[in-house]
C-alpha atoms as a PDB file:
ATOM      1  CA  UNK A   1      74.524 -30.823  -4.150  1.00  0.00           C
ATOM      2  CA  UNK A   2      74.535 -28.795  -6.882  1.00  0.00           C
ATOM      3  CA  UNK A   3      71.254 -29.401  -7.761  1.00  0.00           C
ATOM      4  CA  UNK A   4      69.615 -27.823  -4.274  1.00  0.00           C
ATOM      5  CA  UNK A   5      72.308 -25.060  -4.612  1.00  0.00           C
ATOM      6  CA  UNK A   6      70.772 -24.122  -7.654  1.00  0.00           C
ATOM      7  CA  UNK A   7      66.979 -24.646  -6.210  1.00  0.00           C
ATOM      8  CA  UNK A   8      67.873 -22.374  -3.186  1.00  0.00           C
ATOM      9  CA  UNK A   9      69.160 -19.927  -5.741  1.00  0.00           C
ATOM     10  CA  UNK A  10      65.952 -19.933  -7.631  1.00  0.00           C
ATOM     11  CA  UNK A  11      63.706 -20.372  -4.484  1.00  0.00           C
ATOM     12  CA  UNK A  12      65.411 -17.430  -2.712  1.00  0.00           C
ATOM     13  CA  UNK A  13      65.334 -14.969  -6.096  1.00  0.00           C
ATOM     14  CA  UNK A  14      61.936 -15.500  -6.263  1.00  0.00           C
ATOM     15  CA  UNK A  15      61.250 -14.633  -2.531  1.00  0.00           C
ATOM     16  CA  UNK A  16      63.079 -11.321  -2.853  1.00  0.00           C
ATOM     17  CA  UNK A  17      61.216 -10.346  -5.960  1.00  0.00           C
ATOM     18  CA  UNK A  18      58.022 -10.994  -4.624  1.00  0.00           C
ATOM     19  CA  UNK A  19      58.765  -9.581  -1.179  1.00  0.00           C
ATOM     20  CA  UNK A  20      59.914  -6.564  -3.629  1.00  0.00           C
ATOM     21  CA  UNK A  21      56.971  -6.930  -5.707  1.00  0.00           C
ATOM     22  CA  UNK A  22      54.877  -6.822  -2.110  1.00  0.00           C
ATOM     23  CA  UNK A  23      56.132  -3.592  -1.564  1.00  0.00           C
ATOM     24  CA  UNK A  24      55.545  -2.050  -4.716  1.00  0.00           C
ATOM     25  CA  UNK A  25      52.350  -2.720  -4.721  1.00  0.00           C
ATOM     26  CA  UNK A  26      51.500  -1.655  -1.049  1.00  0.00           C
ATOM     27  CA  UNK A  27      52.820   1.914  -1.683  1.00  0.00           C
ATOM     28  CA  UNK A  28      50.800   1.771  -5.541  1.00  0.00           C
ATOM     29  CA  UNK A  29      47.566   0.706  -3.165  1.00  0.00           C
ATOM     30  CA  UNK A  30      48.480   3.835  -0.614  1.00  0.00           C
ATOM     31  CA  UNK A  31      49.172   5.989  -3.539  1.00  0.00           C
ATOM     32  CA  UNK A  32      45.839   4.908  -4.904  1.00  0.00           C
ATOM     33  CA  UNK A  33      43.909   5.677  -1.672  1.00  0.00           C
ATOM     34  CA  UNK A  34      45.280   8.538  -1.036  1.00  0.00           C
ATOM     35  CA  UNK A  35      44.339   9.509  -4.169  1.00  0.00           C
ATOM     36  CA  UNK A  36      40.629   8.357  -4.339  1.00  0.00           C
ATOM     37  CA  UNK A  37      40.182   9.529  -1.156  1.00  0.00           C
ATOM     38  CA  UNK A  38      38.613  13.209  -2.310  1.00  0.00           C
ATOM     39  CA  UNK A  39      36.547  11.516  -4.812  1.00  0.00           C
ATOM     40  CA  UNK A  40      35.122   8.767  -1.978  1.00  0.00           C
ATOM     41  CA  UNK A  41      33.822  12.043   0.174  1.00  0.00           C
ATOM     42  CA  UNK A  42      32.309  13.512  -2.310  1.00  0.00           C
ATOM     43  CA  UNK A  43      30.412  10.360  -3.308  1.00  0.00           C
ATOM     44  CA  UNK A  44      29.067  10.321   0.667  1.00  0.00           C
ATOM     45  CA  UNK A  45      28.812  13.924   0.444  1.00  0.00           C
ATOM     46  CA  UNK A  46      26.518  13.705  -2.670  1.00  0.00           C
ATOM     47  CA  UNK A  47      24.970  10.254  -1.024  1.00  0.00           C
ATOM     48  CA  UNK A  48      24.203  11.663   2.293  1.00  0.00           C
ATOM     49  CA  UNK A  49      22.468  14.909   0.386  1.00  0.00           C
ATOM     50  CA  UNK A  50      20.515  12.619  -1.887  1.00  0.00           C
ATOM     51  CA  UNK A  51      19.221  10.929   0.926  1.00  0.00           C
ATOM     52  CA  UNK A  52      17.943  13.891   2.862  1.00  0.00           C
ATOM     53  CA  UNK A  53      16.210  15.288  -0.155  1.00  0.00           C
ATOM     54  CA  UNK A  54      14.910  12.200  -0.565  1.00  0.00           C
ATOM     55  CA  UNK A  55      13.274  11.923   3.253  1.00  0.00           C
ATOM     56  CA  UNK A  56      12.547  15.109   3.245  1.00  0.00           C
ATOM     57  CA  UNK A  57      10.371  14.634  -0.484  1.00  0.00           C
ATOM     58  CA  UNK A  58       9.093  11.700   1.709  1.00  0.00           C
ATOM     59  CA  UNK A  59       7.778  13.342   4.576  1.00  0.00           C
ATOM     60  CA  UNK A  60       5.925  15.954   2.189  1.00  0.00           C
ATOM     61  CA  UNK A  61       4.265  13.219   0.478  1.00  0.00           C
ATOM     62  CA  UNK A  62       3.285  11.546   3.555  1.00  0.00           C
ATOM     63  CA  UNK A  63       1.885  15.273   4.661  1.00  0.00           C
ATOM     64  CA  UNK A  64       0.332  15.471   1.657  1.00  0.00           C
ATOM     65  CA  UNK A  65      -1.239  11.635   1.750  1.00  0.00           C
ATOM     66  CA  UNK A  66      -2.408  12.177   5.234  1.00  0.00           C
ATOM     67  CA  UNK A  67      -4.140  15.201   4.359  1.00  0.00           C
ATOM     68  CA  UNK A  68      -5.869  13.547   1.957  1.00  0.00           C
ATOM     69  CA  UNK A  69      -6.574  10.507   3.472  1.00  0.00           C
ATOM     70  CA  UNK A  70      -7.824  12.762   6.275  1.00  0.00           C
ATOM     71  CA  UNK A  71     -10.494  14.608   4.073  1.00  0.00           C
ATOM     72  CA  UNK A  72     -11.486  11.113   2.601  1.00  0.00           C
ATOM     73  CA  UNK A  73     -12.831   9.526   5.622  1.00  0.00           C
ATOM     74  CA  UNK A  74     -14.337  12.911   6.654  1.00  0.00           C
ATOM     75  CA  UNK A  75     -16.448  12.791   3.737  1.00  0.00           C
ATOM     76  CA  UNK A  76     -16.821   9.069   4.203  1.00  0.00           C
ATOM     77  CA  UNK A  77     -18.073   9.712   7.309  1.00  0.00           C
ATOM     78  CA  UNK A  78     -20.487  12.407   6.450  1.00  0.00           C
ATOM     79  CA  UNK A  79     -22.234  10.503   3.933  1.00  0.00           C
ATOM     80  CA  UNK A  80     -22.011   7.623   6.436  1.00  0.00           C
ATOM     81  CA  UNK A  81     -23.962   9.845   8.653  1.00  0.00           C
ATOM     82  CA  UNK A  82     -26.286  11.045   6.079  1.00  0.00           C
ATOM     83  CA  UNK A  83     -26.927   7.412   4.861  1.00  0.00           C
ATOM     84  CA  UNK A  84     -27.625   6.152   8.580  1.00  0.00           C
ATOM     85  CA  UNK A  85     -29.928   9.077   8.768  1.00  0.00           C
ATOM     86  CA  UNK A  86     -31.846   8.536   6.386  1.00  0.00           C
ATOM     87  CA  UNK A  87     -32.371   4.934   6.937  1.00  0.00           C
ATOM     88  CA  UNK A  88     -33.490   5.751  10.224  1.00  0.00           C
ATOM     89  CA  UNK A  89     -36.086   8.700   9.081  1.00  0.00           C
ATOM     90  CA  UNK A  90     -37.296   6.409   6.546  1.00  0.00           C
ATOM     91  CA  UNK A  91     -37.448   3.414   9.260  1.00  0.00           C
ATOM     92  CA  UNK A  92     -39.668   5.964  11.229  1.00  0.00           C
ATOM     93  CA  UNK A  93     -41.591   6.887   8.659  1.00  0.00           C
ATOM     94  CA  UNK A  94     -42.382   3.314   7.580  1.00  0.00           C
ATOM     95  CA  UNK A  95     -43.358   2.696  11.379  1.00  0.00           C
ATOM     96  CA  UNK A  96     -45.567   5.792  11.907  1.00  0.00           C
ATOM     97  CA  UNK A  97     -47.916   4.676   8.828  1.00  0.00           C
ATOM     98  CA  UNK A  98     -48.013   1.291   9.174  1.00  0.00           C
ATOM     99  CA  UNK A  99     -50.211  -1.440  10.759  1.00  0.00           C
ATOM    100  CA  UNK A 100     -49.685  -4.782  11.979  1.00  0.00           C
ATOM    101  CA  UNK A 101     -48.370  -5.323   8.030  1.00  0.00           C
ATOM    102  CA  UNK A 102     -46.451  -1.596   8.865  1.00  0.00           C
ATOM    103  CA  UNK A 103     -44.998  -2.982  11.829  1.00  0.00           C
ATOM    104  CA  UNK A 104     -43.238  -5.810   9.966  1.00  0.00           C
ATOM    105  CA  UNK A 105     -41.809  -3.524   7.349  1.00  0.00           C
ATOM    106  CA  UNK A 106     -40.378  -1.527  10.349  1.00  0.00           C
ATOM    107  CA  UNK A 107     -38.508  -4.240  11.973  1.00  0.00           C
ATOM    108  CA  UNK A 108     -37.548  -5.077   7.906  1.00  0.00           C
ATOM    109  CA  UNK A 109     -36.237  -1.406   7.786  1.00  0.00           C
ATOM    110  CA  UNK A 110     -34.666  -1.441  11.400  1.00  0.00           C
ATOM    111  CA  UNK A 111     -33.272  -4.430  10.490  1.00  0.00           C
ATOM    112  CA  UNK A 112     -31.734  -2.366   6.939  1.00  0.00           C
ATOM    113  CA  UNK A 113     -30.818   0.633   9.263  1.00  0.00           C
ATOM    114  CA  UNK A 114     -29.027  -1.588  11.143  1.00  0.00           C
ATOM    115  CA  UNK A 115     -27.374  -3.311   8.468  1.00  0.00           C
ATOM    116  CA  UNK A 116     -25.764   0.388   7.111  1.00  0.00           C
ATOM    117  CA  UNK A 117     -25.066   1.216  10.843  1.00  0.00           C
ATOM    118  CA  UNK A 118     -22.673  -2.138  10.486  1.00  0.00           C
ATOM    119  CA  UNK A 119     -21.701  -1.324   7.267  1.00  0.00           C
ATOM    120  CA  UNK A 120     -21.147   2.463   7.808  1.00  0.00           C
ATOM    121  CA  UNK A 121     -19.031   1.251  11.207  1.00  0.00           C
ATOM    122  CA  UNK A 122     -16.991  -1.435   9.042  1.00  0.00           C
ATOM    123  CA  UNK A 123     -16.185   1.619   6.584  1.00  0.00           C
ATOM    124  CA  UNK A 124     -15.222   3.790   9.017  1.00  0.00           C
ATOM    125  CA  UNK A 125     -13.102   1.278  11.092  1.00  0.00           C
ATOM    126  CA  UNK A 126     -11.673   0.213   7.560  1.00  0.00           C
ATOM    127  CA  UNK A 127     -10.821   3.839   6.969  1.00  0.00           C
ATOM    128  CA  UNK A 128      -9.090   4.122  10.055  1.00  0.00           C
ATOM    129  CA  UNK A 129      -7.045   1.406  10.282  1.00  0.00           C
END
């Protein structure tokens, strides 16, 4: 009997200096939080500025990108144009000189005009999408 006397002793000590130690350490964590707490809004604080510059140094880049994407296809397109017309000048030309040999070389050059119409198109729908 002794024995378990002594083991209930031992076992019982030990649960009031952990339940002790428990408590200590709740208040330390409290103490700590409460402490910390300043320093964790001013981390958000700083986080949630950072993150508006950042989308707002976003959205002028996209501006800016757009823009420029913008003046890219117009000048794409223009020399698109400009291309197309002058394959089809040149396919009239070719037509208005030729003969039965002429006519040939105007269905070659249709067939070319046509050929930068598709490509000009393919551009342009590449540049759009």
């Amino acid at each position: 009997m002794g024995l378990m006397d002594t083991l209930r002793g031992w076992f019982g000590t030990a649960k009031e200096q952990s339940s002790e130690l428990a408590g200590k350490a709740k208040e330390q964590g409290a103490d700590l939080m409460e402490k910390a707490e300043p320093y964790v809004e001013k981390t958000k604080d700083f986080a949630q500025d950072t993150m508006d510059k950042a989308g707002a140094k976003l959205d002028e880049y996209k501006d800016k990108a757009s823009d420029t994407a913008d003046a890219a296809k117009d000048k794409a397109s223009d020399t698109a144009d400009a291309a197309k017309d002058k394959a089809s000048d040149a396919a009239d030309a070719v037509a208005d000189k030729a003969s039965d040999a002429g006519n040939a070389a105007k269905e070659a050059a249709g067939d070319a005009a046509d050929a930068v119409e598709g490509m000009v198109d393919e551009a342009k729908d590449k540049m759009e999408g």
